[in-house]
C-alpha atoms as a PDB file:
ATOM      1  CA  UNK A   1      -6.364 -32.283 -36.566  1.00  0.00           C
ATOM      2  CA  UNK A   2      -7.560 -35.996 -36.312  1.00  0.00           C
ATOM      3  CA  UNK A   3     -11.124 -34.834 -34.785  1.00  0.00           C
ATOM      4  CA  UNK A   4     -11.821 -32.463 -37.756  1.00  0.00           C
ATOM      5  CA  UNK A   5     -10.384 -35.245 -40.415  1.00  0.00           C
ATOM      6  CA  UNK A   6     -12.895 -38.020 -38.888  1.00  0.00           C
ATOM      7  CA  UNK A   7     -15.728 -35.127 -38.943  1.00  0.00           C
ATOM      8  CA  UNK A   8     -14.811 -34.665 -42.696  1.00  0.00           C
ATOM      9  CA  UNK A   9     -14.977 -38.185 -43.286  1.00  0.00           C
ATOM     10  CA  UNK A  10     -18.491 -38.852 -41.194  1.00  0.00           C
ATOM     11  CA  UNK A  11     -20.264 -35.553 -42.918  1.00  0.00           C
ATOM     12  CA  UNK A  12     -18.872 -36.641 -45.782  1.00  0.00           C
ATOM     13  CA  UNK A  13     -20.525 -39.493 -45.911  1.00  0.00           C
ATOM     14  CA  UNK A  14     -23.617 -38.285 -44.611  1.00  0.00           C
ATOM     15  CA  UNK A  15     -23.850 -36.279 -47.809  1.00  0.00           C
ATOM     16  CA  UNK A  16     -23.413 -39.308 -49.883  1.00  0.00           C
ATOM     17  CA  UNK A  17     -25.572 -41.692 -48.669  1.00  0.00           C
ATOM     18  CA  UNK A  18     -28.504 -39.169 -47.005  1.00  0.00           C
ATOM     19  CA  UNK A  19     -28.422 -36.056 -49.212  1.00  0.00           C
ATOM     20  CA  UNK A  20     -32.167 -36.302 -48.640  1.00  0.00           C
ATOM     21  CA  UNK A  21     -31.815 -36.102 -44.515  1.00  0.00           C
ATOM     22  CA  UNK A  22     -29.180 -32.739 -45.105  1.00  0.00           C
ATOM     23  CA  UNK A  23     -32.131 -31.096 -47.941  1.00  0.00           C
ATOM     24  CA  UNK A  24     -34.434 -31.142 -44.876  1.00  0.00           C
ATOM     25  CA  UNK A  25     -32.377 -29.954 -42.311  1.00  0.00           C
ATOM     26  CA  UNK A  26     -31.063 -27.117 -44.235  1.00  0.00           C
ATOM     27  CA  UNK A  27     -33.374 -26.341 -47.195  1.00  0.00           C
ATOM     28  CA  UNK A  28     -37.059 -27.604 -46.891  1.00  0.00           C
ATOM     29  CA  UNK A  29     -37.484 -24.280 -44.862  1.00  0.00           C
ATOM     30  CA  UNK A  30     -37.387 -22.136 -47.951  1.00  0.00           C
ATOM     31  CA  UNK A  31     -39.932 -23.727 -49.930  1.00  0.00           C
ATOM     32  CA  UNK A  32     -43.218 -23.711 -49.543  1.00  0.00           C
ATOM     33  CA  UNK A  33     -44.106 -26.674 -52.146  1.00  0.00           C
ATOM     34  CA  UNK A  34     -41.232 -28.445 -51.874  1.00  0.00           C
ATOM     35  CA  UNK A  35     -41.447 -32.208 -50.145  1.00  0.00           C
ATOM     36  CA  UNK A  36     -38.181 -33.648 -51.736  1.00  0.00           C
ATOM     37  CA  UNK A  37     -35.020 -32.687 -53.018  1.00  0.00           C
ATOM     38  CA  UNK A  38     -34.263 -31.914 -56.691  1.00  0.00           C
ATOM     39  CA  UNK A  39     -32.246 -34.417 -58.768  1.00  0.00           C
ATOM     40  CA  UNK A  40     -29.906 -31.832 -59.119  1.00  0.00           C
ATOM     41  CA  UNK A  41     -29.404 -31.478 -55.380  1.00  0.00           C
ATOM     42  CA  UNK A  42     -29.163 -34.753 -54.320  1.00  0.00           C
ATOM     43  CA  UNK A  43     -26.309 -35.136 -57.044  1.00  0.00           C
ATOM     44  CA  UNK A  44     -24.410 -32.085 -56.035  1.00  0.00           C
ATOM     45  CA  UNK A  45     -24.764 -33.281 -52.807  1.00  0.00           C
ATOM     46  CA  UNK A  46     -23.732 -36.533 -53.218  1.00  0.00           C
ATOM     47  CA  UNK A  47     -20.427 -35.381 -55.505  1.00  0.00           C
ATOM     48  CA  UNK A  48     -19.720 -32.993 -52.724  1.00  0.00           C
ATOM     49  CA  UNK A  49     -20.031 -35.093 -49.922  1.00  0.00           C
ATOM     50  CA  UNK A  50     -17.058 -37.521 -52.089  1.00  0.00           C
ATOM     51  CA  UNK A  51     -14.940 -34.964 -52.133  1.00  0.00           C
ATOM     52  CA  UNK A  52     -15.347 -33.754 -48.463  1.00  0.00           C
ATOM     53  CA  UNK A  53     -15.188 -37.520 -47.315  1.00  0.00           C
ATOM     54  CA  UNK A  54     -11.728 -37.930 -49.346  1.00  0.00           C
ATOM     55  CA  UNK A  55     -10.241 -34.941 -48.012  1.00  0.00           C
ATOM     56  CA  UNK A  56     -11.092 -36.361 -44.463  1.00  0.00           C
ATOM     57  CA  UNK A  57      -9.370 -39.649 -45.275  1.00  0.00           C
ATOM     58  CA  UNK A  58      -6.600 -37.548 -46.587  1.00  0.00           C
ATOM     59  CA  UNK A  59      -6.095 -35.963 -43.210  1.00  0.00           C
ATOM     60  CA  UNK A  60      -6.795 -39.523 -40.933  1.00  0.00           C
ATOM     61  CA  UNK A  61      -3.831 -41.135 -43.758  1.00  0.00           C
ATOM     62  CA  UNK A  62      -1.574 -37.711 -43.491  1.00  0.00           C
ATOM     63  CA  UNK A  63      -1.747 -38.042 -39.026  1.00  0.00           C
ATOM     64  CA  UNK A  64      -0.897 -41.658 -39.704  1.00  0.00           C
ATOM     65  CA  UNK A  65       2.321 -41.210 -41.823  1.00  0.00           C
ATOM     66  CA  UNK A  66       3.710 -38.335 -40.019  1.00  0.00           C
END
C-alpha cells in the first residue's frame, strides 16, 4: 500500500507541475497539427494531478497512523 500511495503522490505531481511532458507522452500522437497542449488540458491536468497527489498523501498519512 505505501508503494502505490508514494506513486500517487509522485504522478500526482508530475501532472501538476509538467502537464505539458504527460500531453506528449500520451496525446501529441493523435494530432497532426498539434505542438502544445490546450489551455483546457493543461488545467484539467493540473486539477487532476491535485487530486491524485492528495489521495497519495492520504494513503502515506493513513500507513503512518495505523
Amino acid at each position: 500500500m505505501g508503494f502505490i500511495s508514494v506513486l500517487l503522490v509522485l504522478l500526482g505531481l508530475i501532472m501538476l507541475f509538467r502537464p505539458s511532458l504527460l500531453w506528449t507522452v500520451t496525446e501529441s500522437w493523435k494530432s497532426n497539427d498539434a505542438t502544445e497542449p490546450s489551455d483546457l488540458y493543461v488545467w484539467s491536468t493540473r486539477f487532476g494531478g491535485s487530486i491524485v497527489a492528495l489521495a497519495g498523501l492520504g494513503g502515506v498519512i493513513a500507513i503512518w497512523f495505523l
